[in-house]
C-alpha atoms as a PDB file:
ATOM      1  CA  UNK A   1     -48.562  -0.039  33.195  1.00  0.00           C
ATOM      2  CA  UNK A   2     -45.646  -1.832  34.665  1.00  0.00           C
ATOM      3  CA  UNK A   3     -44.613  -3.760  31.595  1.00  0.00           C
ATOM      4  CA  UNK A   4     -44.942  -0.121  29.692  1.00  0.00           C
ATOM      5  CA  UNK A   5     -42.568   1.712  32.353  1.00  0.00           C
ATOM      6  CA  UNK A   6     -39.694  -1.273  31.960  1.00  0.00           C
ATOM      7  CA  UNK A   7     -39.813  -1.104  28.221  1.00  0.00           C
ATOM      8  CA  UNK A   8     -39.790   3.171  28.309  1.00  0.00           C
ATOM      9  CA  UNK A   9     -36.791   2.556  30.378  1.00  0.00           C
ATOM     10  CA  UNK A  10     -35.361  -0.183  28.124  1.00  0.00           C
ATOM     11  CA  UNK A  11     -35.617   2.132  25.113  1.00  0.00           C
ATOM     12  CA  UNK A  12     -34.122   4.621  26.888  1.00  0.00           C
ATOM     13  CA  UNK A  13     -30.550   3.288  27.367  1.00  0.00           C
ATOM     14  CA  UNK A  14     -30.692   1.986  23.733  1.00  0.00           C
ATOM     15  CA  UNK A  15     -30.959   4.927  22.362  1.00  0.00           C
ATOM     16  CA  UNK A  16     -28.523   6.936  24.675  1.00  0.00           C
ATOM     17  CA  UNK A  17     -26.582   7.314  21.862  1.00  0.00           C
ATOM     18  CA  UNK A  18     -28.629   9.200  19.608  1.00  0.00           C
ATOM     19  CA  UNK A  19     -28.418  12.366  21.606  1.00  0.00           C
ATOM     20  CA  UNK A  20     -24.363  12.635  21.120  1.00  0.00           C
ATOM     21  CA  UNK A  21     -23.672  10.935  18.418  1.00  0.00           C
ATOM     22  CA  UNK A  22     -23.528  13.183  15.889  1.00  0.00           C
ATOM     23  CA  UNK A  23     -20.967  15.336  17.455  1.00  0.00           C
ATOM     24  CA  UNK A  24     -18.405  15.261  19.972  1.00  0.00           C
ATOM     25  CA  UNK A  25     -18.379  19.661  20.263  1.00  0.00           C
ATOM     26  CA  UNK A  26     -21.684  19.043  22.563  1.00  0.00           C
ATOM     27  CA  UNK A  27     -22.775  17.709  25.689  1.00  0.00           C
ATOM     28  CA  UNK A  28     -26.647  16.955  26.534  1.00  0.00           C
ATOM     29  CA  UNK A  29     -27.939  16.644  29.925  1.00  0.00           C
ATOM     30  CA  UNK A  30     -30.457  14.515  30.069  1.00  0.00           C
ATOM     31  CA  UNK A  31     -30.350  12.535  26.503  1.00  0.00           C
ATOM     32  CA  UNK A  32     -33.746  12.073  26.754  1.00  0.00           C
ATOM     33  CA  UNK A  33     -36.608  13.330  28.288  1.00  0.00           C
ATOM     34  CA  UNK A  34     -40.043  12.161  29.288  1.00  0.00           C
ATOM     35  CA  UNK A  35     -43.826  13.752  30.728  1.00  0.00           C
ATOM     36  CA  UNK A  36     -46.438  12.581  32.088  1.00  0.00           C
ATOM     37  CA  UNK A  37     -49.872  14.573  31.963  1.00  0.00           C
ATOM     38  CA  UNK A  38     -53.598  14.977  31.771  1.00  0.00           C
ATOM     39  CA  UNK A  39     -54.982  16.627  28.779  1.00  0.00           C
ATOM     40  CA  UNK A  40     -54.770  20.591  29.299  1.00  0.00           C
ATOM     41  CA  UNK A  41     -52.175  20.339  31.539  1.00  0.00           C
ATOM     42  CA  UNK A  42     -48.330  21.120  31.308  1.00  0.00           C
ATOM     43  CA  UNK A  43     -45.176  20.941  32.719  1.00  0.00           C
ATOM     44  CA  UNK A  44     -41.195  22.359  32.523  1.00  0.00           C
ATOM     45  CA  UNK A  45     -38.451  20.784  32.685  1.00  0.00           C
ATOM     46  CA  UNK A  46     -34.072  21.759  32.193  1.00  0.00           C
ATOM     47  CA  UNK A  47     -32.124  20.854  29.476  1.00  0.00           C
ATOM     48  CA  UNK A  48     -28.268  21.437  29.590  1.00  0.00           C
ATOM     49  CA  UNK A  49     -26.234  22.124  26.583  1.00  0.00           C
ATOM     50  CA  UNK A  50     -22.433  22.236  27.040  1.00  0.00           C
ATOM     51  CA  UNK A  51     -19.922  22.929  24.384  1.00  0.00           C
ATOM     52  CA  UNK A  52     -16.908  20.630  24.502  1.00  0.00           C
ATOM     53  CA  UNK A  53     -15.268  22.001  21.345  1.00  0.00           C
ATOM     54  CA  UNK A  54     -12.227  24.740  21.360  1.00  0.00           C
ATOM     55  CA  UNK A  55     -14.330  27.374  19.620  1.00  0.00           C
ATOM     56  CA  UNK A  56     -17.620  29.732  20.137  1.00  0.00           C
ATOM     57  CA  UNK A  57     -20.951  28.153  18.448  1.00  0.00           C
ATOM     58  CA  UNK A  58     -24.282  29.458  17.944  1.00  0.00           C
ATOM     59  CA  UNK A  59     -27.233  26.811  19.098  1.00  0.00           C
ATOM     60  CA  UNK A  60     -30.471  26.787  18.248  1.00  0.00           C
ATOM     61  CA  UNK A  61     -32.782  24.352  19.634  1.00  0.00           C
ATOM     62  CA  UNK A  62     -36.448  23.444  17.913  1.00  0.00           C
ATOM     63  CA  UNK A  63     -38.831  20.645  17.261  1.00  0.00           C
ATOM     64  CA  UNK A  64     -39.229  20.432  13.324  1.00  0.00           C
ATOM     65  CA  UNK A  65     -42.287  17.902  13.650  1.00  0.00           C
ATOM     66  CA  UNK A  66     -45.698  20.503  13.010  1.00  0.00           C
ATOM     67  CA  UNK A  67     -47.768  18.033  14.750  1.00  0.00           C
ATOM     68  CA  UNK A  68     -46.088  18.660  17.506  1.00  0.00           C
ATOM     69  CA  UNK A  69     -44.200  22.056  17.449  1.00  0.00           C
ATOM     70  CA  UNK A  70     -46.360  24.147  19.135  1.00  0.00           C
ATOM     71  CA  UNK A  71     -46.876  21.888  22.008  1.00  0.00           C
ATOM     72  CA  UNK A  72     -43.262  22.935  22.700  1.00  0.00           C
ATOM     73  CA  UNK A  73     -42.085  26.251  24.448  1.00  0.00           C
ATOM     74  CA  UNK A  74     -37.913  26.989  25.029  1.00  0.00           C
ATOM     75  CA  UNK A  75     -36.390  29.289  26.477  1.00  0.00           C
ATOM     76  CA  UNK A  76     -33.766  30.446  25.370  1.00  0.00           C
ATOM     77  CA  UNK A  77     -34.634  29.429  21.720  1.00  0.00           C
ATOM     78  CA  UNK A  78     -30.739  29.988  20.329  1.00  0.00           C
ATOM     79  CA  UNK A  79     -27.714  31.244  22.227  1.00  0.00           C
ATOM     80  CA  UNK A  80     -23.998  31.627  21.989  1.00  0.00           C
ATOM     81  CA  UNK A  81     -21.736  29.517  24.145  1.00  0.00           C
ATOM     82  CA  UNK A  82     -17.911  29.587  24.411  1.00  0.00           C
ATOM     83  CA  UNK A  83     -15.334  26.754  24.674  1.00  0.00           C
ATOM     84  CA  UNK A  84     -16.342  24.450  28.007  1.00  0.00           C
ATOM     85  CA  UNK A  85     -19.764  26.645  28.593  1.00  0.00           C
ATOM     86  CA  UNK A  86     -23.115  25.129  29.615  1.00  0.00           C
ATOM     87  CA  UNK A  87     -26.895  26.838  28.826  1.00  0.00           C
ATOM     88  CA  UNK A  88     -29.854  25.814  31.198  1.00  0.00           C
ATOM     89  CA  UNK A  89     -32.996  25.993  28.342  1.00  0.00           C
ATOM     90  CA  UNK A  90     -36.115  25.694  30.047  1.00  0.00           C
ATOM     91  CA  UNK A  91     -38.409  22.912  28.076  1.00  0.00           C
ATOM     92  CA  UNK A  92     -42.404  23.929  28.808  1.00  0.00           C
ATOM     93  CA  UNK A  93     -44.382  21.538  27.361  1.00  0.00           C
ATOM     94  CA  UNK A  94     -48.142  22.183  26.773  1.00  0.00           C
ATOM     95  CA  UNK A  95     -50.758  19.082  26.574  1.00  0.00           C
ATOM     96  CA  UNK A  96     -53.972  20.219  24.364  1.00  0.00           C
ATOM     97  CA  UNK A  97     -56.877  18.794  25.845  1.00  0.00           C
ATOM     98  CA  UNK A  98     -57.914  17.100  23.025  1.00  0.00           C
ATOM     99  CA  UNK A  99     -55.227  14.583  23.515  1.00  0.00           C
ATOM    100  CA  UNK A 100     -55.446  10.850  24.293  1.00  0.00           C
ATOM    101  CA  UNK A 101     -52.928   8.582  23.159  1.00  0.00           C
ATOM    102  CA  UNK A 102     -49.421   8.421  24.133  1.00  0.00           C
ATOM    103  CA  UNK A 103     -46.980  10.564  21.474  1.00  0.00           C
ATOM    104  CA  UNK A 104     -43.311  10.791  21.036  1.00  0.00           C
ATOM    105  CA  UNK A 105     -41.462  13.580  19.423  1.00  0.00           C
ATOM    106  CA  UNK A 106     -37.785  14.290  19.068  1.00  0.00           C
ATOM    107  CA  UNK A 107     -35.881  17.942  20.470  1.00  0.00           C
ATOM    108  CA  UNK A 108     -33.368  19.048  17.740  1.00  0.00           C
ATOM    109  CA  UNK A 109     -30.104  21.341  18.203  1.00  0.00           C
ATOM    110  CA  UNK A 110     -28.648  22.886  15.365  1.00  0.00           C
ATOM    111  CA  UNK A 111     -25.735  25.199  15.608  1.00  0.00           C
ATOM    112  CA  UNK A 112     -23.732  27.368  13.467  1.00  0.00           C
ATOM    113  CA  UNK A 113     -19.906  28.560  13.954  1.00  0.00           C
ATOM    114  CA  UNK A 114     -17.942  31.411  11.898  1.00  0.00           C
ATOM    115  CA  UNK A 115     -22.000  32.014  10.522  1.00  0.00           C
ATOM    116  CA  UNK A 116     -21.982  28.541   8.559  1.00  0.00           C
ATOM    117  CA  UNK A 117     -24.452  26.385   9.403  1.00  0.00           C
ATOM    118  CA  UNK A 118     -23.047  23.001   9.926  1.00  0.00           C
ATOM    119  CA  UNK A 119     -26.166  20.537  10.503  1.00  0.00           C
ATOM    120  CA  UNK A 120     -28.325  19.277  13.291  1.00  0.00           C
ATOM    121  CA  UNK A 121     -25.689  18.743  16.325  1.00  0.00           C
ATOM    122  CA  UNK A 122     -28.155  16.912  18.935  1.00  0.00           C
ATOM    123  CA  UNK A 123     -31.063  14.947  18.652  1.00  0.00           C
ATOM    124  CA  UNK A 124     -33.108  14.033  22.429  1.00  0.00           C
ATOM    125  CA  UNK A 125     -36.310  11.765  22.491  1.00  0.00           C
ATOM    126  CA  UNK A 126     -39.442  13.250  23.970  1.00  0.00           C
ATOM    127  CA  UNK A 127     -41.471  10.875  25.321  1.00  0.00           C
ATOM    128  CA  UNK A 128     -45.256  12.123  26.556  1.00  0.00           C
ATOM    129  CA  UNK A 129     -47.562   9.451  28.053  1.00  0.00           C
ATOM    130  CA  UNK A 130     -50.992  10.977  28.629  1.00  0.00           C
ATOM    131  CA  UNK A 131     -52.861   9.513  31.579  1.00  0.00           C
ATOM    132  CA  UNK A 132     -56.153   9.161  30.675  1.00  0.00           C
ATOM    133  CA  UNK A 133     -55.859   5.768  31.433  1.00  0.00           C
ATOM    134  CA  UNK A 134     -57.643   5.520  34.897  1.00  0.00           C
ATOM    135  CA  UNK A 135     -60.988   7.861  33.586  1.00  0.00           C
ATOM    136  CA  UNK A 136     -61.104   5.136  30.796  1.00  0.00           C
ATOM    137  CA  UNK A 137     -60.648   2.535  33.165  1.00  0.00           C
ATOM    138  CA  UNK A 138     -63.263   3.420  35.889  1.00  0.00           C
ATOM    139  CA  UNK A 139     -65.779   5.219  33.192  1.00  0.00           C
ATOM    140  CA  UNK A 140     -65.492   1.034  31.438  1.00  0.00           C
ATOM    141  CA  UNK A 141     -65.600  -0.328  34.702  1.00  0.00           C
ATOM    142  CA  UNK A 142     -68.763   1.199  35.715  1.00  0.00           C
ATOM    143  CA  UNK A 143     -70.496   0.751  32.197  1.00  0.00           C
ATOM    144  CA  UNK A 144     -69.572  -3.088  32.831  1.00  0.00           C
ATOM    145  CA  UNK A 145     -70.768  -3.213  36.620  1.00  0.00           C
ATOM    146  CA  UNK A 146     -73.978  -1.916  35.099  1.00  0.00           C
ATOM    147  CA  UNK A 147     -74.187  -4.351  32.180  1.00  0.00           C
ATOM    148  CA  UNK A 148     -73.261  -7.247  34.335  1.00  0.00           C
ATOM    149  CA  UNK A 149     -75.388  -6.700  36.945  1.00  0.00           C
ATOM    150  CA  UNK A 150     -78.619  -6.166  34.067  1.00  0.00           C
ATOM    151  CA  UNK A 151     -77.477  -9.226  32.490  1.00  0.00           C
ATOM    152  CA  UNK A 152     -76.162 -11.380  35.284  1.00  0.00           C
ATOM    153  CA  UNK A 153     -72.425 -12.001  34.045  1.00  0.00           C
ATOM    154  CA  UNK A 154     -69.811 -12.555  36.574  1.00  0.00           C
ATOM    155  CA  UNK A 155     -67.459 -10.063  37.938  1.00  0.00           C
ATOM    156  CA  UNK A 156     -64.367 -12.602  37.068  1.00  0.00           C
ATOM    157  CA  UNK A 157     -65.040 -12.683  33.155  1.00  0.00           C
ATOM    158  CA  UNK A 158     -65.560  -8.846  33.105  1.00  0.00           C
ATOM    159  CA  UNK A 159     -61.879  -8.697  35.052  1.00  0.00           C
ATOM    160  CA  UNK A 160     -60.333 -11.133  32.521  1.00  0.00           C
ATOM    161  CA  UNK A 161     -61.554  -9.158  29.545  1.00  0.00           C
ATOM    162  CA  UNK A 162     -60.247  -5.973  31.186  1.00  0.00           C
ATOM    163  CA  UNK A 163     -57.145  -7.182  31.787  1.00  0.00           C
ATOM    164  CA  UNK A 164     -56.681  -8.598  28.124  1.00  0.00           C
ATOM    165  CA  UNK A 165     -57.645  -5.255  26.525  1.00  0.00           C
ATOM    166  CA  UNK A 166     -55.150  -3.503  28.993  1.00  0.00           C
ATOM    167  CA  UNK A 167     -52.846  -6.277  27.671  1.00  0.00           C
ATOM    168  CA  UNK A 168     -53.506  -5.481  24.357  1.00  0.00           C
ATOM    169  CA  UNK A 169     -53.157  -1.869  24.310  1.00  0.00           C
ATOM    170  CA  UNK A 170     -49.651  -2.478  26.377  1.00  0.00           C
ATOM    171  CA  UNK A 171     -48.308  -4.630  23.449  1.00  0.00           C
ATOM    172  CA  UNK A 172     -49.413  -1.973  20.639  1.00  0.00           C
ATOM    173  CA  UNK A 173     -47.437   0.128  22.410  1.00  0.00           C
ATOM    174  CA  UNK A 174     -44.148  -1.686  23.274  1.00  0.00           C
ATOM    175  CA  UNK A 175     -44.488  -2.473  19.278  1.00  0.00           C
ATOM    176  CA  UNK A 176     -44.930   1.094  18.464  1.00  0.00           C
ATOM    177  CA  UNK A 177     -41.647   1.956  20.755  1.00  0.00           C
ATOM    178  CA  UNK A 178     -39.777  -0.939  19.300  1.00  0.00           C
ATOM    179  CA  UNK A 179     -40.318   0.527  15.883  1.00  0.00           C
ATOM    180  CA  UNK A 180     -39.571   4.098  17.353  1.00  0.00           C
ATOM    181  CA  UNK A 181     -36.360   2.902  18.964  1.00  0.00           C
ATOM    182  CA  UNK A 182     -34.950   1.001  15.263  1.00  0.00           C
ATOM    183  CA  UNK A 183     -35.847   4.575  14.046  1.00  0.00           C
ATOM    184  CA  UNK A 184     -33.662   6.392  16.638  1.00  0.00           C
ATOM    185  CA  UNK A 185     -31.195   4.203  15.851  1.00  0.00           C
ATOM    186  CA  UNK A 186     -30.617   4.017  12.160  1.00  0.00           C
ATOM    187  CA  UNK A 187     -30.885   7.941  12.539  1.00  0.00           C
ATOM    188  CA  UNK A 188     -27.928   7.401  15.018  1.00  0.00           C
ATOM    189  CA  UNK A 189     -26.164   5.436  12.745  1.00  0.00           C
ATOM    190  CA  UNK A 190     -26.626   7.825   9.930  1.00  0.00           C
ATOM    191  CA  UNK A 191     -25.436  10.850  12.123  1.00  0.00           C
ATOM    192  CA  UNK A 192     -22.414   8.657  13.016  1.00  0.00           C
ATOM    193  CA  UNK A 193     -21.281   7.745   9.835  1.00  0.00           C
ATOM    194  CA  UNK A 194     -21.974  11.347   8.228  1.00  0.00           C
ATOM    195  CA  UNK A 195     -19.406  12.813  11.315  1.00  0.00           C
ATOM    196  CA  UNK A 196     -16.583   9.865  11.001  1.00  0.00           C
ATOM    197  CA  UNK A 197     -17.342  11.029   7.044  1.00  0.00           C
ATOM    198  CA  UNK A 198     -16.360  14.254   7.681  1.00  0.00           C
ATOM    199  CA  UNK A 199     -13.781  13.887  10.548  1.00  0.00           C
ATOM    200  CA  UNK A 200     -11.994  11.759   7.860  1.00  0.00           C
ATOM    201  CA  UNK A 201     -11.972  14.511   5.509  1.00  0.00           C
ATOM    202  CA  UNK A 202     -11.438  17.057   8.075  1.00  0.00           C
ATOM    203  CA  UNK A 203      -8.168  15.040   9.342  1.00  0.00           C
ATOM    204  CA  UNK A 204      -7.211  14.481   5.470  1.00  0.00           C
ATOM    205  CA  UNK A 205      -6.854  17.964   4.812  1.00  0.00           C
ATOM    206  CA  UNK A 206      -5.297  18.634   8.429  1.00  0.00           C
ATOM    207  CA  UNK A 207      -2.996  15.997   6.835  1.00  0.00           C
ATOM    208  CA  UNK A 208      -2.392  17.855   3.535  1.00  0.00           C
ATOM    209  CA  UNK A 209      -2.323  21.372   4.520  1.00  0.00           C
ATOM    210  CA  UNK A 210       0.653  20.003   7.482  1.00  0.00           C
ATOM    211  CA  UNK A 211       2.420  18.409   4.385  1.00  0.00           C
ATOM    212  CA  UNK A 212       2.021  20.815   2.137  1.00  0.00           C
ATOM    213  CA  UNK A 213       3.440  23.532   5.226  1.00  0.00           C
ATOM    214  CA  UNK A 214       6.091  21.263   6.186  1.00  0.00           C
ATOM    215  CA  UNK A 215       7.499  21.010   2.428  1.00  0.00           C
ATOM    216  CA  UNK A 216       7.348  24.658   2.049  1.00  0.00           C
ATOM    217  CA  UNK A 217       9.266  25.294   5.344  1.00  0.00           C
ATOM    218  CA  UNK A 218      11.722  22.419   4.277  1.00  0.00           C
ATOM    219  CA  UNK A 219      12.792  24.314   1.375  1.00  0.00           C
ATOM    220  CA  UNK A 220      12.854  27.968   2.999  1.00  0.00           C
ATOM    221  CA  UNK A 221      15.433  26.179   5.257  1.00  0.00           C
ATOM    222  CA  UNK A 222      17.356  24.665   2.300  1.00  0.00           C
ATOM    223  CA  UNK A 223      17.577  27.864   0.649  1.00  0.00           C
ATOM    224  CA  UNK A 224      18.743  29.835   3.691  1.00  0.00           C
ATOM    225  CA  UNK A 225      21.435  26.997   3.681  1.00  0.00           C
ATOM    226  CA  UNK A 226      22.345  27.134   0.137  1.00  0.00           C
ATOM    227  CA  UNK A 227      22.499  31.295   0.373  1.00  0.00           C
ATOM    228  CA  UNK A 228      24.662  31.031   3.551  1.00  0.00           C
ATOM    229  CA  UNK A 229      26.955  28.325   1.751  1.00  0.00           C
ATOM    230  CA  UNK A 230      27.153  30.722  -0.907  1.00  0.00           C
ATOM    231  CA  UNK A 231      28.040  33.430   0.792  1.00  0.00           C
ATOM    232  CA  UNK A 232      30.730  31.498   3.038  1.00  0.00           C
ATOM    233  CA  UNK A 233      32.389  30.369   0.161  1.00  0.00           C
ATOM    234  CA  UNK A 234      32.730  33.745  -1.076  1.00  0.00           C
ATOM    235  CA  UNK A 235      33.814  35.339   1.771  1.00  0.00           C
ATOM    236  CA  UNK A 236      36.479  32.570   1.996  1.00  0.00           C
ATOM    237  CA  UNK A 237      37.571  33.037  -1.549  1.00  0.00           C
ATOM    238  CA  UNK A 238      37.397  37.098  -0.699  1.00  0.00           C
ATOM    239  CA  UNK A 239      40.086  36.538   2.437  1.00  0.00           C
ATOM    240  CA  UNK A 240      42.044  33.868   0.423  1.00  0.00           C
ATOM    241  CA  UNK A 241      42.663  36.391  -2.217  1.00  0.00           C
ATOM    242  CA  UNK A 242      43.125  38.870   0.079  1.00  0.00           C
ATOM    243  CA  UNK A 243      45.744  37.173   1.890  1.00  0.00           C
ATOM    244  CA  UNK A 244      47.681  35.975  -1.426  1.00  0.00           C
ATOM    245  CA  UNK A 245      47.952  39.727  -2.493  1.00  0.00           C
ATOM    246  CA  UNK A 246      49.279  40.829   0.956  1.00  0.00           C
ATOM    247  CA  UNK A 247      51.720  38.170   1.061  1.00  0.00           C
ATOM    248  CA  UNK A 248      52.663  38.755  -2.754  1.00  0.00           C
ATOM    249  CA  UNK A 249      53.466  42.642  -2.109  1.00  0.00           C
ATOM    250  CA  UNK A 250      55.410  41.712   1.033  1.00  0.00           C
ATOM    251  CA  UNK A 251      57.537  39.046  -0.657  1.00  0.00           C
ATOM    252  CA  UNK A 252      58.125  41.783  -3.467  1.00  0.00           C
ATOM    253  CA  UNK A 253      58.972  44.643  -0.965  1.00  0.00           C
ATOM    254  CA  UNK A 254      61.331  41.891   0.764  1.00  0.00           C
ATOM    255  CA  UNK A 255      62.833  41.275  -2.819  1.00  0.00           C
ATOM    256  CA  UNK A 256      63.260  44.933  -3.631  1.00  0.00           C
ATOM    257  CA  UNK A 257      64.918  45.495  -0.085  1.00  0.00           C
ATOM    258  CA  UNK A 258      66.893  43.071  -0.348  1.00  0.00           C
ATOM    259  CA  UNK A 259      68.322  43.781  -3.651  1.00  0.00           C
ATOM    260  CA  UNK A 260      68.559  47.875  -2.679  1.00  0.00           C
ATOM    261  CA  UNK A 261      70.573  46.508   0.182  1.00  0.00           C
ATOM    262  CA  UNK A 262      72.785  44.260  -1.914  1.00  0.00           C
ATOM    263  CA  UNK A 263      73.501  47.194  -4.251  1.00  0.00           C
ATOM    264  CA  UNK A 264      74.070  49.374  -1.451  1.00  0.00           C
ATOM    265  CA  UNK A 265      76.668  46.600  -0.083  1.00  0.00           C
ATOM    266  CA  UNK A 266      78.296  46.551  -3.912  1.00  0.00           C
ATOM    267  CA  UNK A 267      78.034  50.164  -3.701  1.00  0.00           C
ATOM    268  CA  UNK A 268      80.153  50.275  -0.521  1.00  0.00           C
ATOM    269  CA  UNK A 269      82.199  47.465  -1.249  1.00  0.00           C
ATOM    270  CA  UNK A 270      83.314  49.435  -4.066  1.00  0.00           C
ATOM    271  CA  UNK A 271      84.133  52.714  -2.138  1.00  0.00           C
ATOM    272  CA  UNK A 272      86.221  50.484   0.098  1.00  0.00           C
ATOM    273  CA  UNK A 273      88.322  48.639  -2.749  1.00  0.00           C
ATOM    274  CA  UNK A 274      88.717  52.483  -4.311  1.00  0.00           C
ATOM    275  CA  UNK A 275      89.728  53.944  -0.948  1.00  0.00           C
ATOM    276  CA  UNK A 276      92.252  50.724  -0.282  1.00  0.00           C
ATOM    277  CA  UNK A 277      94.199  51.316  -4.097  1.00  0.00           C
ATOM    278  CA  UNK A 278      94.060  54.851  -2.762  1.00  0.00           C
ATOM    279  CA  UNK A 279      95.431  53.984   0.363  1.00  0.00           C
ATOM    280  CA  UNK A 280      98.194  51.966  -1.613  1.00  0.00           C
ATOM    281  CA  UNK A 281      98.945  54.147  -3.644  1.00  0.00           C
ATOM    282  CA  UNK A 282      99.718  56.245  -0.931  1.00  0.00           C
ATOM    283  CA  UNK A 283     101.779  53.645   1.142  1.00  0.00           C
ATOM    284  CA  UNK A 284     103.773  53.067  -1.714  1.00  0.00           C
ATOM    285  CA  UNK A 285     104.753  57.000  -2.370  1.00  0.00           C
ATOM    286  CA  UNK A 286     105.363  56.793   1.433  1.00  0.00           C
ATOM    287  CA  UNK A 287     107.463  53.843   0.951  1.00  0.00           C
ATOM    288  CA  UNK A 288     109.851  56.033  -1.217  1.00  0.00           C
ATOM    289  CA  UNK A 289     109.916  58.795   1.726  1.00  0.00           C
ATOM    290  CA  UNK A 290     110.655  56.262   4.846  1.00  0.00           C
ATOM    291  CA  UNK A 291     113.514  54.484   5.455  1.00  0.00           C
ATOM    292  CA  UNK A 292     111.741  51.673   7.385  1.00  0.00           C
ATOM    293  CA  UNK A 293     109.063  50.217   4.567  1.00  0.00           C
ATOM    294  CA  UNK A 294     108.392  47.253   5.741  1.00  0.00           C
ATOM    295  CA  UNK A 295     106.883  48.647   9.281  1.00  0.00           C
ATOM    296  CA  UNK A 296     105.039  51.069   7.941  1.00  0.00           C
ATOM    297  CA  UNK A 297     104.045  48.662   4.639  1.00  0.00           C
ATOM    298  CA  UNK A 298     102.302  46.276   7.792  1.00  0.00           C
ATOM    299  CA  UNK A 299     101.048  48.839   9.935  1.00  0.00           C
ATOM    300  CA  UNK A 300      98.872  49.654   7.051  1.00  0.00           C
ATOM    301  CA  UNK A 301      97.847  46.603   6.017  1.00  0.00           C
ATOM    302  CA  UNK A 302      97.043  45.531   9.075  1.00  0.00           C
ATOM    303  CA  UNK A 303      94.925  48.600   9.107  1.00  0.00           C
ATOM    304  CA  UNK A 304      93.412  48.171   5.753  1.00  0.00           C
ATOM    305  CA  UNK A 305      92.594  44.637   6.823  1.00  0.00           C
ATOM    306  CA  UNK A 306      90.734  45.529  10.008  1.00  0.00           C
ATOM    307  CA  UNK A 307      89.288  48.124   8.162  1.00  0.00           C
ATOM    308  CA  UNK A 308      87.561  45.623   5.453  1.00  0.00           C
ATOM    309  CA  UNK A 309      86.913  43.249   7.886  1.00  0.00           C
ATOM    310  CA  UNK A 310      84.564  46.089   9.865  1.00  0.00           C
ATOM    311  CA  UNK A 311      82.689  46.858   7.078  1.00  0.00           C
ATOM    312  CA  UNK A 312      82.343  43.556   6.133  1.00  0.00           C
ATOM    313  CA  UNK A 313      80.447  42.925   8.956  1.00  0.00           C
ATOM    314  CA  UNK A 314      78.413  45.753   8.944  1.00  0.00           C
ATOM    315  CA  UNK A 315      76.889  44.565   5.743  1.00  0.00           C
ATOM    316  CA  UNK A 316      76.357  41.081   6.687  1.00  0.00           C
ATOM    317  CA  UNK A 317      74.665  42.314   9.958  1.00  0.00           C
ATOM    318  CA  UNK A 318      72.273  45.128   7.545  1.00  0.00           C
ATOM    319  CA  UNK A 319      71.879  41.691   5.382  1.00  0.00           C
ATOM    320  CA  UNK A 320      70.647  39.655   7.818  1.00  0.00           C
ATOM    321  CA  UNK A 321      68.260  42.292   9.319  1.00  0.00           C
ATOM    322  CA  UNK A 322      66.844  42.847   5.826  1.00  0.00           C
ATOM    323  CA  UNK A 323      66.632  38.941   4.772  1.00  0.00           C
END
């Protein structure tokens, strides 16, 4: 029985793995599980789900062996858990009475998430040792104390063959749980390579669709540049236009001030020459009246002179004002 409990245990931690291997959205607690009874008998025992993945999934949990099904009760059968939520199911398990031999089964989880099914999601051995073991053992015993003492064989041969059947039945077993454990195992491996299969193509189309949204965001962004350039550039050309035609028409109202001004400087400069023949004219029919020309002939040009020299200065100062 000892050599049986080490090699239970040994299987145990080599197939740790199977339990969460196939995903990395759940959590089992334990990874495996294991009963011992007497035919007719049964026992319960918790099983902790916890969902480690960022969205809600549905769980169902089953055993899809018939053999074996109905020896099974859960409760809850399927439930919903959020992000980071655990779910105690309680695991009855019912021993028919007709059992004798050892068994081991496997606990499946499936789940579902946006109402796909996506596959089984946990796997946890069951192992069930039935102890009928010591009834054997003492019913045997007594048949041989009876046999031995009819036929006179001794008590140490009967031990030794007792101990080699015992022996013998240990080794079937550790061979049988060998076998089982390669079994876990390759299923393991299987489940593993089927989700680094699909994370791959998960994180290739996480790669794609990023891609394909940073190209399309790219050029949005160059075509808001392009229309702002555009529109820039015409709203420059708009001003530059703008400001050529403002300064055009101001040049040409400078030009057509300037030349009104010059006329109206001709203009006056005219009425001045007129008015200083005029004024000559007169001096010289006054020259004829006075005795004393030559005073009055300087008086008035002196006069005449200051006279030009005024207005000449008035039109150089409306000149400059204008220019």
């Amino acid at each position: 029985m000892g050599l049986k409990i080490l090699l239970l245990i040994a299987l145990m931690v080599s197939v740790q793995a199977v339990a969460g291997s196939s995903s990395m959205d759940i959590k089992i607690n334990p990874e495996s599980m294991s009963f011992n009874l007497s035919p007719a008998t049964s026992a319960e025992q918790s099983l902790y789900v916890t969902n480690t993945g960022n969205e809600t999934v549905t769980y169902r949990i089953f055993v899809d062996d018939n053999t074996y099904a109905s020896w099974f009760i859960f409760s809850p059968t399927s439930f919903d858990l959020k992000a980071g939520d655990t779910e105690e199911v309680k695991v009855t398990l019912n021993v028919p009475a007709t059992s004798e031999t050892d068994i081991e089964s496997k606990i499946k989880i499936s789940y579902t998430t946006l109402g796909k099914s996506t596959g089984t999601e946990g796997i946890i051995p069951v192992y069930i040792e039935i102890s009928t073991s010591e009834i054997s053992y003492s019913e045997k015993s007594s048949s041989d104390n009876s046999s031995s003492e009819g036929s006179g064989s001794s008590p140490e041969s009967s031990n030794s063959a007792k101990v080699k059947e015992i022996s013998q039945q240990i080794a079937a077993n550790a061979s049988n749980l060998v076998v089982n454990s390669r079994d876990n195992i390759i299923y393991a491996g299987e489940n593993l390579k089927g989700s680094a299969e699909k994370w791959e193509e998960s994180a290739n189309r996480g790669i794609d669709n990023w891609k394909d949204t940073a190209n399309n965001r790219i050029d949005n962004l160059e075509n808001k540049a392009n229309k702002r350039i555009d529109n820039l550039e015409n709203t420059a050309n708009n001003r530059i236009d703008n400001f050529e035609n403002t300064t055009n028409n101001k040049i040409d109202n400078l030009k057509d001030t300037a030349n009104k001004s010059v006329d109206n400087a001709a203009v006056s400069l005219d009425k001045v020459t007129r008015k200083f023949e005029d004024t000559s004219r007169e001096i010289e029919d006054k020259t004829e009246r006075y005795e004393d020309f030559d005073v009055v002939y300087e008086d008035t040009v002196r006069y005449i002179y200051n006279l030009i020299k005024i207005y000449e200065a008035r039109i150089l100062t409306y000149l400059n004002r204008v220019l």
